[in-house]
N, C-alpha and C. Protein backbone atom coordinates (compact mmCIF):
# COMPACT_ATOMS: atom_id res chain seq x y z
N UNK A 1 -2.02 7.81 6.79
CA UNK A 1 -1.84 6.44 6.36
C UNK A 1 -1.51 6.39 4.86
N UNK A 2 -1.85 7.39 4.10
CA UNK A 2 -2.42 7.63 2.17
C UNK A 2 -0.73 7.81 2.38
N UNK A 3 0.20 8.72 2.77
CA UNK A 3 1.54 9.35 3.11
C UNK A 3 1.99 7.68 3.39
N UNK A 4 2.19 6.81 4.61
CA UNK A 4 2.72 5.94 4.45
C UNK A 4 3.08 5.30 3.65
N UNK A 5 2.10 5.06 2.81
CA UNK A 5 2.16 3.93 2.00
C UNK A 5 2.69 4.13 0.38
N UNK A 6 2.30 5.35 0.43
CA UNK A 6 2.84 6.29 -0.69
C UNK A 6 4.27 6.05 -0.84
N UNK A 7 4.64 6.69 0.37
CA UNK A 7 6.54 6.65 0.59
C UNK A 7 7.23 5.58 1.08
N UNK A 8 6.24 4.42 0.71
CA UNK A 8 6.98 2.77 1.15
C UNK A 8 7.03 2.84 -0.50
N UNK A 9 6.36 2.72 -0.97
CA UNK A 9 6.01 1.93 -2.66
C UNK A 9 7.32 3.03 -3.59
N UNK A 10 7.05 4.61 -3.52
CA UNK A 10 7.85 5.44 -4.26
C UNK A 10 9.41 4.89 -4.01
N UNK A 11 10.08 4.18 -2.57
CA UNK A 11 11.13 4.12 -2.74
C UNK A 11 11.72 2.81 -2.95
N UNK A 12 10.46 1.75 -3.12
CA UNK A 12 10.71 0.48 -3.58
C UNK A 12 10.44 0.63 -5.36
N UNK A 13 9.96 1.44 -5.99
CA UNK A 13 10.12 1.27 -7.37
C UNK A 13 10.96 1.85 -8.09
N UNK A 14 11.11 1.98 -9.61
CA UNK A 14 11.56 2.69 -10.55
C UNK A 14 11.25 3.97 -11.11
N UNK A 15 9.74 3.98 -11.67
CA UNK A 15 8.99 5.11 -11.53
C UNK A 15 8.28 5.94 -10.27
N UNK A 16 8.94 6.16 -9.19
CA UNK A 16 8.05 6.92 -8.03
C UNK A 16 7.10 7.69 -8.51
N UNK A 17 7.18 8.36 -9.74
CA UNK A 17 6.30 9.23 -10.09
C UNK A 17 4.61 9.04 -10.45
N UNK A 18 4.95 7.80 -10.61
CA UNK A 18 3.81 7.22 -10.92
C UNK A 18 2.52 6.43 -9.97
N UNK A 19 3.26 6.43 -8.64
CA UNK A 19 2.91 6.09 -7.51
C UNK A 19 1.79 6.60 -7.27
N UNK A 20 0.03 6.11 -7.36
CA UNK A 20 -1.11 7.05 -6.33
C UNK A 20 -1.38 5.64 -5.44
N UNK A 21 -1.85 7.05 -4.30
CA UNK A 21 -2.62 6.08 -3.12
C UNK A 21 -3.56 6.53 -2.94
N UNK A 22 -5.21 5.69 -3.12
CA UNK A 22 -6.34 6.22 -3.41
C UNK A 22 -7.37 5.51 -1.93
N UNK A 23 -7.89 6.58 -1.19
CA UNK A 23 -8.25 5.77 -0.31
C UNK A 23 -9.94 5.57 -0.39
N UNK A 24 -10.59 4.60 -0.46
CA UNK A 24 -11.59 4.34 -0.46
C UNK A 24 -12.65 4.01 1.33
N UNK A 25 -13.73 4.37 1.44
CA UNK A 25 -14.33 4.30 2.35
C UNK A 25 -15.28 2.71 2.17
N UNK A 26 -14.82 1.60 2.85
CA UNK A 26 -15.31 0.50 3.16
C UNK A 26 -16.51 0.63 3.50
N UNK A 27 -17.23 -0.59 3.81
CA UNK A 27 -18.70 -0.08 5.06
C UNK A 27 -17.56 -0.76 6.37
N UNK A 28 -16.70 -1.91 6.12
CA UNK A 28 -16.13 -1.78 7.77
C UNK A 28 -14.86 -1.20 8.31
N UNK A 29 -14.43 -1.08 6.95
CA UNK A 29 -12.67 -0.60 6.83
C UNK A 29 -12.38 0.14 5.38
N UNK A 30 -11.31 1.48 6.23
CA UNK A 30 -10.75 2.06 5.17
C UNK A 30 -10.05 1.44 3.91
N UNK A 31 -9.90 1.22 2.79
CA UNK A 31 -9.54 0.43 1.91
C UNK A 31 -8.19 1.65 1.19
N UNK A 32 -7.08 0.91 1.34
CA UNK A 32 -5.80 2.25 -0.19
C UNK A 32 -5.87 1.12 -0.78
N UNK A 33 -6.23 2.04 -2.16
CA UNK A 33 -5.41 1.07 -3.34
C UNK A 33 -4.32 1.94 -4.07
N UNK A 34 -3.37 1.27 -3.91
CA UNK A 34 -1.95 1.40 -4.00
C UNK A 34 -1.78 1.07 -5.87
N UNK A 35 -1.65 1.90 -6.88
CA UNK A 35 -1.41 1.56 -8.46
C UNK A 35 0.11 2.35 -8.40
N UNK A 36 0.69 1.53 -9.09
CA UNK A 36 1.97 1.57 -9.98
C UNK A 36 1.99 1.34 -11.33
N UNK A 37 3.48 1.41 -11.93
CA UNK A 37 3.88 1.56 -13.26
C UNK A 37 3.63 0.01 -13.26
N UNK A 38 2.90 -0.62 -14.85
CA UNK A 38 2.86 -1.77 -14.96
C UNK A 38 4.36 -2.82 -14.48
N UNK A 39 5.46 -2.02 -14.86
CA UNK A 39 6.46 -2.65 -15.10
C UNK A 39 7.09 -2.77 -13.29
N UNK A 40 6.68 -1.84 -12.87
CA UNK A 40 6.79 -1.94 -11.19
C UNK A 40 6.53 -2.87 -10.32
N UNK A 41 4.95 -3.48 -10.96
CA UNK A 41 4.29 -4.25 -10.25
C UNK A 41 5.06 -5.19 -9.27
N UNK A 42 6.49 -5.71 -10.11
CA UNK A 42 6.49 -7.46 -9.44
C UNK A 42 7.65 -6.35 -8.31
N UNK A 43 7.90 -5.25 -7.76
CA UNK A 43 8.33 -4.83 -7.28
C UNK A 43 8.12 -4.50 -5.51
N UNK A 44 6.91 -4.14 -6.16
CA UNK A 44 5.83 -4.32 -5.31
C UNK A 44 5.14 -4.88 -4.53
N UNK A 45 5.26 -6.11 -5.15
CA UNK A 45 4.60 -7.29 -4.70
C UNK A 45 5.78 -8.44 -4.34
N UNK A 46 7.00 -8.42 -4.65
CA UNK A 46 8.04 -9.64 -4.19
C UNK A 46 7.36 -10.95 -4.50
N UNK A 47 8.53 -11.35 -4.42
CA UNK A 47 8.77 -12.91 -4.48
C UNK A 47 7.45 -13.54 -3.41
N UNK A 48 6.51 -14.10 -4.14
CA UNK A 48 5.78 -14.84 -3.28
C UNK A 48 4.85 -13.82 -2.26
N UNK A 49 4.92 -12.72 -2.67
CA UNK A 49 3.84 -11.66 -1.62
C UNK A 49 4.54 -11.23 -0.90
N UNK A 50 6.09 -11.33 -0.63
CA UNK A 50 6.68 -11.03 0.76
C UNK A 50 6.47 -9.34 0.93
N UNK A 51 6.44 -8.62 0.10
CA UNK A 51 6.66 -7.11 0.20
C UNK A 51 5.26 -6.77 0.16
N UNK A 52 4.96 -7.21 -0.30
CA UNK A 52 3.07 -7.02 0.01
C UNK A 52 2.74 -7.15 0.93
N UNK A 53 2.77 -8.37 1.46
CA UNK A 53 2.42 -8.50 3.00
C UNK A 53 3.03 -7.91 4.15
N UNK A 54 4.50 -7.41 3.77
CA UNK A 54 5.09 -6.54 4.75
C UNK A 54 4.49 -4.66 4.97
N UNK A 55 4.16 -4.43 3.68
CA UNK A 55 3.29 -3.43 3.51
C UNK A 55 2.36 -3.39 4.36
N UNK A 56 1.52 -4.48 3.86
CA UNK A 56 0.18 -4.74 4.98
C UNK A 56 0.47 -4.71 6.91
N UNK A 57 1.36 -5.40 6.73
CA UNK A 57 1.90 -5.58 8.24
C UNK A 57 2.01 -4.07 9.05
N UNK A 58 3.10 -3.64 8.32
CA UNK A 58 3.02 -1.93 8.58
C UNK A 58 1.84 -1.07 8.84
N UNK A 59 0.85 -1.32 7.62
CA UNK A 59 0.20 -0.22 7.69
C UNK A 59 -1.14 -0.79 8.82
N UNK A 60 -0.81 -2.04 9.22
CA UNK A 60 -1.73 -2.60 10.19
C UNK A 60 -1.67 -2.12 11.73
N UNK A 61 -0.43 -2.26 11.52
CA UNK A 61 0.25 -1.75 12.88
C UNK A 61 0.06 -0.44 13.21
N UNK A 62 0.17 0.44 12.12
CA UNK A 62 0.14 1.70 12.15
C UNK A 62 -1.59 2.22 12.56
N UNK A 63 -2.63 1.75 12.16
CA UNK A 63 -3.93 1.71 12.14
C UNK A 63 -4.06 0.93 13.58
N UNK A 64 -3.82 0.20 14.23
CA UNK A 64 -4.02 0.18 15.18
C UNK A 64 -4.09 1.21 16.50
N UNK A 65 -2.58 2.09 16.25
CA UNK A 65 -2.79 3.24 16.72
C UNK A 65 -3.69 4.07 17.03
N UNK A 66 -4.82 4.48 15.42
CA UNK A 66 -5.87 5.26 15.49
C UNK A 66 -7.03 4.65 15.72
N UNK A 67 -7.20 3.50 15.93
CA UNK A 67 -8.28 2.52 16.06
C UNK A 67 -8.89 2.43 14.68
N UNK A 68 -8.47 2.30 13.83
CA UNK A 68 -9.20 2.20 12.73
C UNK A 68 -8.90 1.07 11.68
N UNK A 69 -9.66 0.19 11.26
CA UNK A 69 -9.22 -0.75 10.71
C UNK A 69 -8.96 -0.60 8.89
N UNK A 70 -7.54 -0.55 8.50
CA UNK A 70 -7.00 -0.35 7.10
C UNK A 70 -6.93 -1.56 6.13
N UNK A 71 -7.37 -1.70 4.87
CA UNK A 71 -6.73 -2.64 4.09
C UNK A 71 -5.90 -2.14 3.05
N UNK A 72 -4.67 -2.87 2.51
CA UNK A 72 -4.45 -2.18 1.15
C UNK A 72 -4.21 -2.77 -0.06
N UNK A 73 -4.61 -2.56 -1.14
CA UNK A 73 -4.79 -3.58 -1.88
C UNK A 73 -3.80 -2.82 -3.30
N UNK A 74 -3.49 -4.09 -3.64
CA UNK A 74 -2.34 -3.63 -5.49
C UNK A 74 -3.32 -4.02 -6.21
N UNK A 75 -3.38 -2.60 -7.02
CA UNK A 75 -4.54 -2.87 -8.49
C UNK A 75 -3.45 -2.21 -9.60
C-alpha cells in the first residue's frame, strides 16, 4: 500500500525525490502519511481536494482487497 501511494504522489509532483510514505499503526486503521516538497503541496492536493480524495479512493479500494482498513493523510 506504502508502494502505491508513493508512486501516485512521485508522478504527480515536481520533486519525486522528496516523496516519503510513512505508515503509522492506528488502534483501528493503518494510517500513511504522505509529505512532500512544500512547493508540491497544492499538487497534491488539487483544486478543492479532488486529487486527494482520488488518492484516498484508490488506496480504499485497494485495502479492501486485504481486509484492512487504510487512511491517508497530507502533512
Amino acid at each position: 500500500m506504502t508502494e502505491l501511494v508513493k508512486y501516485i504522489a512521485q508522478s504527480l509532483v515536481d520533486h519525486p525525490e522528496e516523496v516519503t510514505v510513512t505508515e503509522v499503526q492506528g488502534e483501528q486503521a493503518l494510517i500513511l502519511e504522505l509529505r512532500v516538497a512544500p512547493d508540491d503541496m497544492g499538487k497534491v492536493i488539487g483544486k478543492q481536494g479532488r486529487i486527494a480524495k482520488a488518492i484516498r479512493s484508490v488506496v480504499k479500494a485497494a485495502s479492501l482487497k486485504s481486509g484492512q482498513t487504510v487512511m491517508v493523510e497530507i502533512v
